[in-house]
N, C-alpha and C. Protein backbone atom coordinates (compact mmCIF):
# COMPACT_ATOMS: atom_id res chain seq x y z
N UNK A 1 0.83 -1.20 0.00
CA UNK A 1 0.00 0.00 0.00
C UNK A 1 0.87 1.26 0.00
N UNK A 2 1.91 1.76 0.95
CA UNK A 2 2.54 2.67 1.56
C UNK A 2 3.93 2.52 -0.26
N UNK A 3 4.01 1.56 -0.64
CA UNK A 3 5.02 1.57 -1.57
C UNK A 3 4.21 2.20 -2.73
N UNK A 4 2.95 1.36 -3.28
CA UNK A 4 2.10 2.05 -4.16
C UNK A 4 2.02 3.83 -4.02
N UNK A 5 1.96 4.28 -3.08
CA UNK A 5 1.54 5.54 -2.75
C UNK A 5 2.60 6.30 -2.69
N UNK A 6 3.58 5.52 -2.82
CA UNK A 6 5.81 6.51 -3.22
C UNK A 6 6.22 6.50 -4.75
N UNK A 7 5.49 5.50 -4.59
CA UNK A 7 5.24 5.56 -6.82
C UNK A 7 4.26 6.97 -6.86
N UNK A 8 2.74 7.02 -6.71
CA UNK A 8 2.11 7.64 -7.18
C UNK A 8 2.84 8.94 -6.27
N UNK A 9 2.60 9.24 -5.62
CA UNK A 9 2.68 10.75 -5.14
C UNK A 9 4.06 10.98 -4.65
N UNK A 10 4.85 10.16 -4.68
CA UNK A 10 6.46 10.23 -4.36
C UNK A 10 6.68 11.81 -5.01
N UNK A 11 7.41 12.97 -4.01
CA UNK A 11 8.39 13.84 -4.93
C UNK A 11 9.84 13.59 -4.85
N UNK A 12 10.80 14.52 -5.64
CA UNK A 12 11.74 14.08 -5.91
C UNK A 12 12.48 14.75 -4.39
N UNK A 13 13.71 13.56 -4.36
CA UNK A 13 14.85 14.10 -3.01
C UNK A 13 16.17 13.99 -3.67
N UNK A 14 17.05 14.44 -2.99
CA UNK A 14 17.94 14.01 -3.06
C UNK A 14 18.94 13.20 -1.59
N UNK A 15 19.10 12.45 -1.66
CA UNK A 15 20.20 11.89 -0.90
C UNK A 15 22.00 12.12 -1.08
N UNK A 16 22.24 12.65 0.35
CA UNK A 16 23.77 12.80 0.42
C UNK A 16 24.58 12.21 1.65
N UNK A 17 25.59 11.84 1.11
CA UNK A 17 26.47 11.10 1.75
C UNK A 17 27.56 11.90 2.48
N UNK A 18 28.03 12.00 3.82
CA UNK A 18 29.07 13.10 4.48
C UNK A 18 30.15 12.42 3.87
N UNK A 19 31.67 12.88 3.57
CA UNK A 19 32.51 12.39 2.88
C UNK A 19 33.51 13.54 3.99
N UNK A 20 34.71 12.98 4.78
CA UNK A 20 35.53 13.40 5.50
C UNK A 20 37.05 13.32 4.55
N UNK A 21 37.47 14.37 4.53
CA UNK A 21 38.84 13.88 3.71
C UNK A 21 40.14 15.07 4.51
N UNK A 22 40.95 15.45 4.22
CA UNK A 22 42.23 16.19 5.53
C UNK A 22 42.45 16.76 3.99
N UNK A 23 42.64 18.07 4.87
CA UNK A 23 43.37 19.09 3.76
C UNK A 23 44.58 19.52 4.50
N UNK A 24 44.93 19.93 3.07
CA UNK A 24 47.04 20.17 3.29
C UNK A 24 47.16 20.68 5.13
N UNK A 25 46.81 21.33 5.85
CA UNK A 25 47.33 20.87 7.01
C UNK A 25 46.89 20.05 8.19
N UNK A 26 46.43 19.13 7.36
CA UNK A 26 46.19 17.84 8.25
C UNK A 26 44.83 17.82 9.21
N UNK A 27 44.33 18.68 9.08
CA UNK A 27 42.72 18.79 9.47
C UNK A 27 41.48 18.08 8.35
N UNK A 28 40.95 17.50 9.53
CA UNK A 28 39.62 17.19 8.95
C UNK A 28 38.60 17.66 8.18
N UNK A 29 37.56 17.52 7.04
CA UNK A 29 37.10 18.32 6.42
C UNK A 29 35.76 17.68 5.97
N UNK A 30 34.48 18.47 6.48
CA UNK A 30 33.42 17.10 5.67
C UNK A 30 33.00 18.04 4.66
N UNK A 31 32.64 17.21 3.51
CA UNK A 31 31.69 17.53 2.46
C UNK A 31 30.80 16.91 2.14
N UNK A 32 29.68 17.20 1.83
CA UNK A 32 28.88 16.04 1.09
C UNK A 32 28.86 15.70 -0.41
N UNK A 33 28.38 14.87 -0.66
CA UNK A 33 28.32 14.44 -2.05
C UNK A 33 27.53 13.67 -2.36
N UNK A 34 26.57 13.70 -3.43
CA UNK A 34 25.18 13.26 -3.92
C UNK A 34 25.37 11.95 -3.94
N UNK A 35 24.76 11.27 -3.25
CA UNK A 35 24.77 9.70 -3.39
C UNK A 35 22.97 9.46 -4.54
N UNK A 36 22.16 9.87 -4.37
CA UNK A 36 21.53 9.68 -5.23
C UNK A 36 20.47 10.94 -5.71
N UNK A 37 19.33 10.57 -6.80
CA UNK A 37 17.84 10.88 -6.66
C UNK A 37 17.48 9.45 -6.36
N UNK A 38 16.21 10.06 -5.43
CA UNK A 38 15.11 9.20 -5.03
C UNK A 38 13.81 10.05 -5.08
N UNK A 39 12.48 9.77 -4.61
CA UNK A 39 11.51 9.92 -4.63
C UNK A 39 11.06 9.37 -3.17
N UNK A 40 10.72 10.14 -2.44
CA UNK A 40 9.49 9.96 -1.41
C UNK A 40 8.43 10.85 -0.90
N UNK A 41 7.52 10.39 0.04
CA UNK A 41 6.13 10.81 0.23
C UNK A 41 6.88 11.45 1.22
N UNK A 42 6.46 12.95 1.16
CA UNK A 42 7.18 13.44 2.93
C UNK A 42 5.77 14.29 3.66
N UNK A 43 6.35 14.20 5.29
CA UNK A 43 5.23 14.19 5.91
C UNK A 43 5.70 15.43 7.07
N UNK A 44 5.14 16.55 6.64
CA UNK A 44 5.38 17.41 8.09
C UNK A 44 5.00 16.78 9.45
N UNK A 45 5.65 16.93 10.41
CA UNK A 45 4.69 16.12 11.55
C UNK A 45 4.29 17.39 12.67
N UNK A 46 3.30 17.09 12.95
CA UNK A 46 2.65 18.32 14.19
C UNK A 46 3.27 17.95 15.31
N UNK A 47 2.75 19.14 16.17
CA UNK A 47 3.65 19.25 17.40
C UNK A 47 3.25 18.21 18.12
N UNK A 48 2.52 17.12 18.30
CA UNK A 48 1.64 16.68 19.12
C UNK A 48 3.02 15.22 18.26
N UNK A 49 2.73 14.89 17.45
CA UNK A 49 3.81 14.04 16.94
C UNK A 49 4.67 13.69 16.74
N UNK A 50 5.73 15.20 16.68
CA UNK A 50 6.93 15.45 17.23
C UNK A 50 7.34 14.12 18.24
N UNK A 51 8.48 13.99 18.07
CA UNK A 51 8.72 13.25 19.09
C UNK A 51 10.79 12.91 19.59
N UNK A 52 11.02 12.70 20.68
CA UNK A 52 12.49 12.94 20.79
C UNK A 52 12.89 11.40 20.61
N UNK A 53 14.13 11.14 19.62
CA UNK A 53 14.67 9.95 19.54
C UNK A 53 15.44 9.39 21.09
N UNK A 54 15.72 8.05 20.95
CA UNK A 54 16.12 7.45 22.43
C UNK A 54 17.84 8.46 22.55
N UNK A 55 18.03 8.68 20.97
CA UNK A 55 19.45 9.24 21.36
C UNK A 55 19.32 10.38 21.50
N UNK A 56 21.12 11.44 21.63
CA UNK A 56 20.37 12.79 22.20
C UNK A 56 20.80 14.05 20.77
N UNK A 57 19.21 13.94 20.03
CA UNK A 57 18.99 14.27 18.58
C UNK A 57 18.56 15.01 18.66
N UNK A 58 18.23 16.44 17.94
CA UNK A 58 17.25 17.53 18.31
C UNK A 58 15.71 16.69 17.43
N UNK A 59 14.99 17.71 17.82
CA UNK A 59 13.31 16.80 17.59
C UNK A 59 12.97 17.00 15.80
N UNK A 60 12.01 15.33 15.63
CA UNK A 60 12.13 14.94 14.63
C UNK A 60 10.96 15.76 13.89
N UNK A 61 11.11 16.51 12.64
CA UNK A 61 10.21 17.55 12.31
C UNK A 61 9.38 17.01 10.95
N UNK A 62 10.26 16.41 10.31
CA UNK A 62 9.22 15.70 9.14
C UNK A 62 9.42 13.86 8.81
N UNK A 63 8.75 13.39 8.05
CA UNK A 63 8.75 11.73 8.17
C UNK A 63 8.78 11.48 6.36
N UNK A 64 9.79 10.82 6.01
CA UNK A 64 10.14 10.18 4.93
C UNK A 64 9.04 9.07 4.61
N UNK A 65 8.79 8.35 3.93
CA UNK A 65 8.60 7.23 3.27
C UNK A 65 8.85 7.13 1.90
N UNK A 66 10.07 5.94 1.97
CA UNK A 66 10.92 5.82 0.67
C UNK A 66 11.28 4.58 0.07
N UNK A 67 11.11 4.23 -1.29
CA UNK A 67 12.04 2.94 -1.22
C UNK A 67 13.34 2.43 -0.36
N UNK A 68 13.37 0.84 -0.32
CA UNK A 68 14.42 0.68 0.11
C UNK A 68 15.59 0.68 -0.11
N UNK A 69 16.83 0.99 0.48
CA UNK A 69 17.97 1.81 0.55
C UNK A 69 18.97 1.50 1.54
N UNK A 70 20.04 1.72 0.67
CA UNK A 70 21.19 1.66 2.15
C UNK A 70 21.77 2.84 2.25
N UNK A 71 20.37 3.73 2.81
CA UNK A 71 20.63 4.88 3.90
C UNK A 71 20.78 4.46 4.81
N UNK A 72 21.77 5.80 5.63
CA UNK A 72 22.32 5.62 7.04
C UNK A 72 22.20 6.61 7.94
N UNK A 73 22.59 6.74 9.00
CA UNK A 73 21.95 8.10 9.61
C UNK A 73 23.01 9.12 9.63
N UNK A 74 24.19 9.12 8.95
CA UNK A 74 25.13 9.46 8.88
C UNK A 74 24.90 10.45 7.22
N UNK A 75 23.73 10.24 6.78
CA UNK A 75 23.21 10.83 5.78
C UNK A 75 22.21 11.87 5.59
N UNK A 76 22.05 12.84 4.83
CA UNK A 76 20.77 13.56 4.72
C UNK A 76 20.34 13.67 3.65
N UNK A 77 18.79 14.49 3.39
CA UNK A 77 18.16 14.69 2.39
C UNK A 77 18.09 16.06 2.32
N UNK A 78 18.02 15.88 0.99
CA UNK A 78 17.80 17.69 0.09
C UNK A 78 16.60 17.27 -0.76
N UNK A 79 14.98 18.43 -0.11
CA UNK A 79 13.97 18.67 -0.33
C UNK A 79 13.58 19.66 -0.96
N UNK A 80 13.68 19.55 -2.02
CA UNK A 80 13.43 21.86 -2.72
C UNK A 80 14.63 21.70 -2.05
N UNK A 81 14.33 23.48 -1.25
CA UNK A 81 15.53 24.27 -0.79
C UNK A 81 15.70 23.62 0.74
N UNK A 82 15.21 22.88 1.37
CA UNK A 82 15.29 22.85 2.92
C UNK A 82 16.06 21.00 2.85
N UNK A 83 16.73 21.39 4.03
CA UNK A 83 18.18 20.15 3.94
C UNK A 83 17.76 19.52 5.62
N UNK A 84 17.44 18.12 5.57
CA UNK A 84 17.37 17.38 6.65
C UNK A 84 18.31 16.45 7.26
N UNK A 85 18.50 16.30 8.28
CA UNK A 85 19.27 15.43 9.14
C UNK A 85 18.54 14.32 9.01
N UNK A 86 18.88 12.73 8.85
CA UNK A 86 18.34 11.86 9.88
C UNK A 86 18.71 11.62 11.19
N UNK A 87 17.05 11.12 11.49
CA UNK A 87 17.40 10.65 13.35
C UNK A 87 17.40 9.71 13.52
N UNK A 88 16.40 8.78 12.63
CA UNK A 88 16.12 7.42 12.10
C UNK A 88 15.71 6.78 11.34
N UNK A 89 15.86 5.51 11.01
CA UNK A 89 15.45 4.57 9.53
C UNK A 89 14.68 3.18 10.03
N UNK A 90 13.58 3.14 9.54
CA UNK A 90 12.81 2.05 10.45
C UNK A 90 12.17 1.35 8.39
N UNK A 91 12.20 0.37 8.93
CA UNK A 91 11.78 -0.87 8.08
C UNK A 91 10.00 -1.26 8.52
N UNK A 92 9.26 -0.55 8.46
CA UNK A 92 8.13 -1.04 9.25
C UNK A 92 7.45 -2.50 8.77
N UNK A 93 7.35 -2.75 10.46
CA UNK A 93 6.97 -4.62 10.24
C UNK A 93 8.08 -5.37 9.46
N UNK A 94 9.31 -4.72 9.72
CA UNK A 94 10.32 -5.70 8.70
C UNK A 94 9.87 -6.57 7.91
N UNK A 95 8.92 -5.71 6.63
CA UNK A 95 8.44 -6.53 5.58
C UNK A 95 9.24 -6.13 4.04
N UNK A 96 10.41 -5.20 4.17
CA UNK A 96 10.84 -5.02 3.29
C UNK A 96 10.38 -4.38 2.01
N UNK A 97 9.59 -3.67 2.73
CA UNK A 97 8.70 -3.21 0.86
C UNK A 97 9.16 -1.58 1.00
N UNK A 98 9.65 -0.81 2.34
CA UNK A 98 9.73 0.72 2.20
C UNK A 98 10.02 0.89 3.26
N UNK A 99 11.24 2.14 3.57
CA UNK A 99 11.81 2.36 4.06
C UNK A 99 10.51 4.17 5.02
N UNK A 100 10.78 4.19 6.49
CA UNK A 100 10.38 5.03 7.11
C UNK A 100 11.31 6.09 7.97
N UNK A 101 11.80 7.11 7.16
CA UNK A 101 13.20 7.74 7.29
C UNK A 101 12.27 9.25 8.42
N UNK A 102 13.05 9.40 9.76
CA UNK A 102 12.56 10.66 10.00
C UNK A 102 13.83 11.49 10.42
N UNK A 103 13.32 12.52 9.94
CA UNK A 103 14.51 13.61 10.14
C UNK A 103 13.99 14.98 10.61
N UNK A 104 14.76 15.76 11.17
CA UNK A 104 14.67 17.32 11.30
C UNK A 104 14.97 18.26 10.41
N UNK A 105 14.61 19.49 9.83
CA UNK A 105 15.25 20.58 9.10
C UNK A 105 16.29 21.24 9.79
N UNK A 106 17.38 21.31 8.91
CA UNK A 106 18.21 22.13 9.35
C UNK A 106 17.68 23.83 9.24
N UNK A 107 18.45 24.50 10.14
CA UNK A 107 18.13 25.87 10.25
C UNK A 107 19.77 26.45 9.20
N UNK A 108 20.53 26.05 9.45
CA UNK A 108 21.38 27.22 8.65
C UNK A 108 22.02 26.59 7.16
């Protein structure tokens, strides 16, 4: 059902990957870099839904549903103009048909 409905009304995302590499004086450096397009259904969530992950994440503001993927939480999405963190990636009912990604908007 939830996969049918990422076909039909899926919009487009992008997915990015953090990529750490040391520049000439030996410091650390992240960049990202486009690991894909995808398509998912995204879901503002109200305050009442909001909710804080077990780890210590700022609060989760919108809800993915996406094909499946080897996203990680070490990854984000680019929506239009507004860029999300993940907090988490849930497989619901580990039935393998779609991935349930929630994340926060970044502010800067």
């Amino acid at each position: 059902m939830i996969a049918h409905l990422i076909e039909k009304y899926g919009k487009d995302i992008e997915v990015q990957r953090a990529t750490i590499t040391t520049d000439s004086f030996g410091n650390d450096v992240l960049s990202w870099t486009k690991l894909r397009d995808d398509v998912a259904v995204v879901r503002q969530l109200s305050q009442d839904e909001r909710y804080q992950n077990q780890q210590d994440t700022p609060m989760t503001t919108h809800r993915f549903y996406m094909a499946l993927s080897d996203l990680t939480l070490q990854d984000r999405i680019l929506f239009g103009t507004e860029t999300f963190n993940i907090t988490s990636i849930h497989d619901p009912m580990h039935m393998e048909r779609f991935l349930q990604v929630d994340g926060y908007q970044r502010e800067d």
